[in-house]
C-alpha atoms as a PDB file:
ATOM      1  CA  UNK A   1     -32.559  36.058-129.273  1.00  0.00           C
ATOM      2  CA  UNK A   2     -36.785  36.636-128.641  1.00  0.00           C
ATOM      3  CA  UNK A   3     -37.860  34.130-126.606  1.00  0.00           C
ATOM      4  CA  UNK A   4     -41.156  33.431-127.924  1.00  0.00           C
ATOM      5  CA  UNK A   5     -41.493  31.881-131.556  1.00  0.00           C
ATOM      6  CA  UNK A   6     -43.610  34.462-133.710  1.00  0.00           C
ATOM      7  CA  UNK A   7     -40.820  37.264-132.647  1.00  0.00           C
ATOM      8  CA  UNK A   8     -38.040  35.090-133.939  1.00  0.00           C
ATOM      9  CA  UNK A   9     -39.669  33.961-137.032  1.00  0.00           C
ATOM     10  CA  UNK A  10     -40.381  37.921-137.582  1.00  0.00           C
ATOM     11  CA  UNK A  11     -36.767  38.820-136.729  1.00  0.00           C
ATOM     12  CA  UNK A  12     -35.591  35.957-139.302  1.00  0.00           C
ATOM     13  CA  UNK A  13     -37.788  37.016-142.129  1.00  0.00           C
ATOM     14  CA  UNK A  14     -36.530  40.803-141.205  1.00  0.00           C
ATOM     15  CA  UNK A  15     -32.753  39.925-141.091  1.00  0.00           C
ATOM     16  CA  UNK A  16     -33.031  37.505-144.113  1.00  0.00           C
ATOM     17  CA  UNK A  17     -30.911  38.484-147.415  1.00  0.00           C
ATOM     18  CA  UNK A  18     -33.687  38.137-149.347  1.00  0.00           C
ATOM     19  CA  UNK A  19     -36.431  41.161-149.347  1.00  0.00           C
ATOM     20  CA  UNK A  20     -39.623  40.331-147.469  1.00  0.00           C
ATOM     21  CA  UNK A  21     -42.071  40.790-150.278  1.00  0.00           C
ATOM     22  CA  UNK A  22     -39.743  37.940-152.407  1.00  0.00           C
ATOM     23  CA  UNK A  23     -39.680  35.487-149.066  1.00  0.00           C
ATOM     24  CA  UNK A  24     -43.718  36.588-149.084  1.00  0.00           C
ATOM     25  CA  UNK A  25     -44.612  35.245-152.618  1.00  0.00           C
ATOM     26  CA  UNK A  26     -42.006  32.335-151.816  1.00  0.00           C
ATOM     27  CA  UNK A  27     -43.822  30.997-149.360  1.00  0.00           C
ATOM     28  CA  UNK A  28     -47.438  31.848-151.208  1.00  0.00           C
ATOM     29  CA  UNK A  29     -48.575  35.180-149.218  1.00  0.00           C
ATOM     30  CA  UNK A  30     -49.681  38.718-150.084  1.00  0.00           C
ATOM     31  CA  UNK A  31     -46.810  41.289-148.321  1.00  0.00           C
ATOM     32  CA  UNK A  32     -49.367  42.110-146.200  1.00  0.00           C
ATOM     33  CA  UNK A  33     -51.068  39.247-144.662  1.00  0.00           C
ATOM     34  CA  UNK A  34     -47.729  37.984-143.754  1.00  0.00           C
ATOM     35  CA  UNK A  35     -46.372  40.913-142.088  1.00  0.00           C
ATOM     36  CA  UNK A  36     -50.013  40.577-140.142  1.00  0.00           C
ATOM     37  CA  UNK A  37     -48.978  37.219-139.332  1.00  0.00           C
ATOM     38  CA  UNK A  38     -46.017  37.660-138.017  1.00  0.00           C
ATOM     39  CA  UNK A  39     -47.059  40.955-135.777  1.00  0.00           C
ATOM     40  CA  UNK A  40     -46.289  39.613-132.187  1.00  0.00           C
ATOM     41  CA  UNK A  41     -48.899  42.482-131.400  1.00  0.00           C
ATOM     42  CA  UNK A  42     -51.762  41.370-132.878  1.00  0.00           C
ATOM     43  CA  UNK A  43     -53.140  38.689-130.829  1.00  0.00           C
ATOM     44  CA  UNK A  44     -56.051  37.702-133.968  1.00  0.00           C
ATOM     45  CA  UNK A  45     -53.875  36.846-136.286  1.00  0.00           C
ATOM     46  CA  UNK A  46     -52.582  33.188-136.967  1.00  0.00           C
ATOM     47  CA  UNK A  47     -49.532  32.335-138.254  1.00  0.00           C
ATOM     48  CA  UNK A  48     -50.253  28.784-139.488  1.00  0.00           C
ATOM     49  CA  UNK A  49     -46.702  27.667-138.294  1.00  0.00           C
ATOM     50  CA  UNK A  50     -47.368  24.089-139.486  1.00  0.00           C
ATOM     51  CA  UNK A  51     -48.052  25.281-143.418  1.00  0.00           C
ATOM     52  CA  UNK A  52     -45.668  28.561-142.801  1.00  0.00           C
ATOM     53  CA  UNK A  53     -42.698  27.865-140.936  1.00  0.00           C
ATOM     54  CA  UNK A  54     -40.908  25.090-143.272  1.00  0.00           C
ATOM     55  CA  UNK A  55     -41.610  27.117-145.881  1.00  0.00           C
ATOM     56  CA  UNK A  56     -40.696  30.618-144.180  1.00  0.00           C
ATOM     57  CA  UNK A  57     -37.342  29.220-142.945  1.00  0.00           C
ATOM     58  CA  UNK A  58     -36.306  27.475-146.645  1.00  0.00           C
ATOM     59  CA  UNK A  59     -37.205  30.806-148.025  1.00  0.00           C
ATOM     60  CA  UNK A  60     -34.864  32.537-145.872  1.00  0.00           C
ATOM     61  CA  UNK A  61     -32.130  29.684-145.060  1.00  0.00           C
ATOM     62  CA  UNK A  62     -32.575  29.986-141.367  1.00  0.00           C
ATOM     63  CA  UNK A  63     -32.860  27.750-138.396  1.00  0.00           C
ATOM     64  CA  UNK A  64     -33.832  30.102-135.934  1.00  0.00           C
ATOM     65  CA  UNK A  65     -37.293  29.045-135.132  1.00  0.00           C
ATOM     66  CA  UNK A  66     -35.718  25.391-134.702  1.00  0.00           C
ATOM     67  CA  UNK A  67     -32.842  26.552-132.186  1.00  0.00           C
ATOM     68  CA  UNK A  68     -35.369  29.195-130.326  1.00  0.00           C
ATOM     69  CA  UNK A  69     -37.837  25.780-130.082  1.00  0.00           C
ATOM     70  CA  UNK A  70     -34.464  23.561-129.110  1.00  0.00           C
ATOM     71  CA  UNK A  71     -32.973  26.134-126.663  1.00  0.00           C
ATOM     72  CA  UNK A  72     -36.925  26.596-124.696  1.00  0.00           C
ATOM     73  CA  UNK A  73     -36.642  22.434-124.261  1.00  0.00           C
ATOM     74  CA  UNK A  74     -33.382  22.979-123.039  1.00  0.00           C
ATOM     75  CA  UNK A  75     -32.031  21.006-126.534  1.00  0.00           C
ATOM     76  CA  UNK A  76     -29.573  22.448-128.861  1.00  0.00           C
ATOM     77  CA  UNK A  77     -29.946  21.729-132.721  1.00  0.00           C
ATOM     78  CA  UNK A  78     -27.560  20.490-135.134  1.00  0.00           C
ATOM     79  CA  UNK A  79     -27.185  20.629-138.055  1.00  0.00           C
ATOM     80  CA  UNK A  80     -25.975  17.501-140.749  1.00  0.00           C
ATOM     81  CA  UNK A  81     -24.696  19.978-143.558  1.00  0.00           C
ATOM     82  CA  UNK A  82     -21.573  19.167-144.748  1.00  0.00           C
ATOM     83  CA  UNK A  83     -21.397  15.594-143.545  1.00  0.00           C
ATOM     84  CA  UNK A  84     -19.090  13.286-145.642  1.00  0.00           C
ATOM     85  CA  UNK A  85     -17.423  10.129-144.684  1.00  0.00           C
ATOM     86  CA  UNK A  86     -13.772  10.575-144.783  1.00  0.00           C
ATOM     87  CA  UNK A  87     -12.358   7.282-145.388  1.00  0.00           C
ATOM     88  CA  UNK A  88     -12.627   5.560-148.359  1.00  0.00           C
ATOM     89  CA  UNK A  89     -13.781   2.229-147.029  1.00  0.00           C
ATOM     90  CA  UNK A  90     -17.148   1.803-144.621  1.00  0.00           C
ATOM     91  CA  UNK A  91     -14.400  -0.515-142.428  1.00  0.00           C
ATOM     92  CA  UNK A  92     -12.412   1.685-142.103  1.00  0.00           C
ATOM     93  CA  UNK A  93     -14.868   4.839-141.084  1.00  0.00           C
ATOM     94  CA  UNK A  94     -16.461   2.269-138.600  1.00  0.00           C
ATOM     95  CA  UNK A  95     -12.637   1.859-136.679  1.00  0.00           C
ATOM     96  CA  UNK A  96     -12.442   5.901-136.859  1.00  0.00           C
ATOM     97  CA  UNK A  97     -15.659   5.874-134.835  1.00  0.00           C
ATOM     98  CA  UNK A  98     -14.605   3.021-132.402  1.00  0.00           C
ATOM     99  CA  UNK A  99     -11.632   5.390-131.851  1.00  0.00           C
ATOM    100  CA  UNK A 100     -13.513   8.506-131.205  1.00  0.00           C
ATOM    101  CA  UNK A 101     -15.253   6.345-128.636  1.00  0.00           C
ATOM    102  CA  UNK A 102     -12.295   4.740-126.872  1.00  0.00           C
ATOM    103  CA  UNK A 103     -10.928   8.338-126.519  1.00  0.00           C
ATOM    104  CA  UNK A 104     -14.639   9.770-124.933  1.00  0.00           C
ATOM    105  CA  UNK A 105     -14.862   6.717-122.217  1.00  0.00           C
ATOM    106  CA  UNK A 106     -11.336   7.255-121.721  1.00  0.00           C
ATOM    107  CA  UNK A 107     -11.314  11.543-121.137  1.00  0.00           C
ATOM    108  CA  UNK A 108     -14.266  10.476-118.636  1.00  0.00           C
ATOM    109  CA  UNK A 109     -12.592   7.718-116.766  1.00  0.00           C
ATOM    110  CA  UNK A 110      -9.624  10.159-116.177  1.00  0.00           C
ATOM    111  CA  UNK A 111     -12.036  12.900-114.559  1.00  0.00           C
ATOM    112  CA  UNK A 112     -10.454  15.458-117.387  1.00  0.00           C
ATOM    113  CA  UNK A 113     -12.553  18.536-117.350  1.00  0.00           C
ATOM    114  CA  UNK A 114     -15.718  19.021-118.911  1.00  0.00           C
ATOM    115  CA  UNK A 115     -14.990  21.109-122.011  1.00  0.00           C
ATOM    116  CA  UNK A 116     -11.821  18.200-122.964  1.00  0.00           C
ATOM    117  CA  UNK A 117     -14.936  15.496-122.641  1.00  0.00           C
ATOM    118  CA  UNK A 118     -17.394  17.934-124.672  1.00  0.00           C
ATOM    119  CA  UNK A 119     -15.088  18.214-127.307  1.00  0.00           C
ATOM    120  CA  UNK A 120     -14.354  13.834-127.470  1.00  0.00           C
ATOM    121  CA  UNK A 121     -18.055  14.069-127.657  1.00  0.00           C
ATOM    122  CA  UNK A 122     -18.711  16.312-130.418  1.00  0.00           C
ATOM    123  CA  UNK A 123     -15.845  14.120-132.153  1.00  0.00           C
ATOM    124  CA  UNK A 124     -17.966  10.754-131.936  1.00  0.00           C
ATOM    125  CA  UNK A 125     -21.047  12.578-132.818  1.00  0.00           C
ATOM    126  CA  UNK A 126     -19.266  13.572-136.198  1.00  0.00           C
ATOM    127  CA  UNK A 127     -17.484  10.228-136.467  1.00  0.00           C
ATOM    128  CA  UNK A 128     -21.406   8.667-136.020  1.00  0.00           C
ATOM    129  CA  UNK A 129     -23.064  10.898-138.800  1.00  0.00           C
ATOM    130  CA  UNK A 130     -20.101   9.986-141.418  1.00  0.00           C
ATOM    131  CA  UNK A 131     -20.938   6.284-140.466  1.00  0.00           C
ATOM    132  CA  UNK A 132     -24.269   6.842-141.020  1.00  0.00           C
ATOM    133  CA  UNK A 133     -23.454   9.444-144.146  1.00  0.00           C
ATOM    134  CA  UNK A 134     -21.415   6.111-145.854  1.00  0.00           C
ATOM    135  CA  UNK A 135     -24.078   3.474-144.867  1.00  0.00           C
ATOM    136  CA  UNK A 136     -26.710   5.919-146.726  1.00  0.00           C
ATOM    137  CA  UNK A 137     -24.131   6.059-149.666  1.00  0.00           C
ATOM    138  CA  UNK A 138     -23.686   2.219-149.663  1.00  0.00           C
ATOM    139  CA  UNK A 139     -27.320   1.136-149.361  1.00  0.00           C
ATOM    140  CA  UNK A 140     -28.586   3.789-151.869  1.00  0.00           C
ATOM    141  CA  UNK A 141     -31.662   5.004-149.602  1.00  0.00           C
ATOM    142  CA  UNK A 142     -32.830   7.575-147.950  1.00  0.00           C
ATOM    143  CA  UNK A 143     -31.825   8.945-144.724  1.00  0.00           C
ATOM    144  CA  UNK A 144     -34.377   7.346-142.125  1.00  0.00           C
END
């Protein structure tokens, strides 16, 4: 993956399934100014990545500005597609969760390797979001 952010945006609008003249007058730019834009060579141009990039990476479903921003702070992104409680009472998805976390503070206090205790993690995480997911649900607002 390019390192710095104007190559990946270019490589994302490049690699996207739509073509780059429909992800151009998506996000409200002549074909041309955009691919100016986006030229990592030309050092005059401005990309405008707090009016472009939202718009730039909806218009081509991609996160890879956000993960080549997360991966230079030496942060990973993640993603909250797909994230359903899977219990039918909020009870009883709050005891899942207090599970997943007995079994991560357990995996540590027994020393077992790093990838077992990654993997408990990545299990409360998930257990946390459909918490969260059901609380949303329950309360009918917004995510905060």
């Amino acid at each position: 993956m390019p390192s710095d952010i104007r190559s990946v945006i270019l490589d994302m609008v490049r690699n996207s399934d739509r073509p780059v003249k429909d992800i151009a007058d998506a996000v409200g730019k002549p074909y041309s100014t955009l691919m100016r834009e986006l030229d990592p060579g030309d050092a005059r141009a401005k990309l405008g990545v707090e009016l472009l990039l939202l718009p730039l990476m909806q218009a081509c479903d991609s996160t890879a500005p956000l993960r080549c921003l997360a991966e230079a702070l030496d942060c990973r992104l993640v993603s909250n597609r797909g994230i359903t409680p899977d219990k039918p009472t909020f009870h009883e998805e709050l005891l899942d969760t207090y599970q997943a976390l007995v079994d991560y503070h357990r995996a540590m206090l027994e020393g077992l390797p790093p990838d077992v205790v990654g993997k408990k993690r990545e299990t409360l995480i998930r257990q946390l979001k459909e918490d969260f997911a059901f609380y949303v649900a329950r309360s009918g607002g917004g995510e905060g």
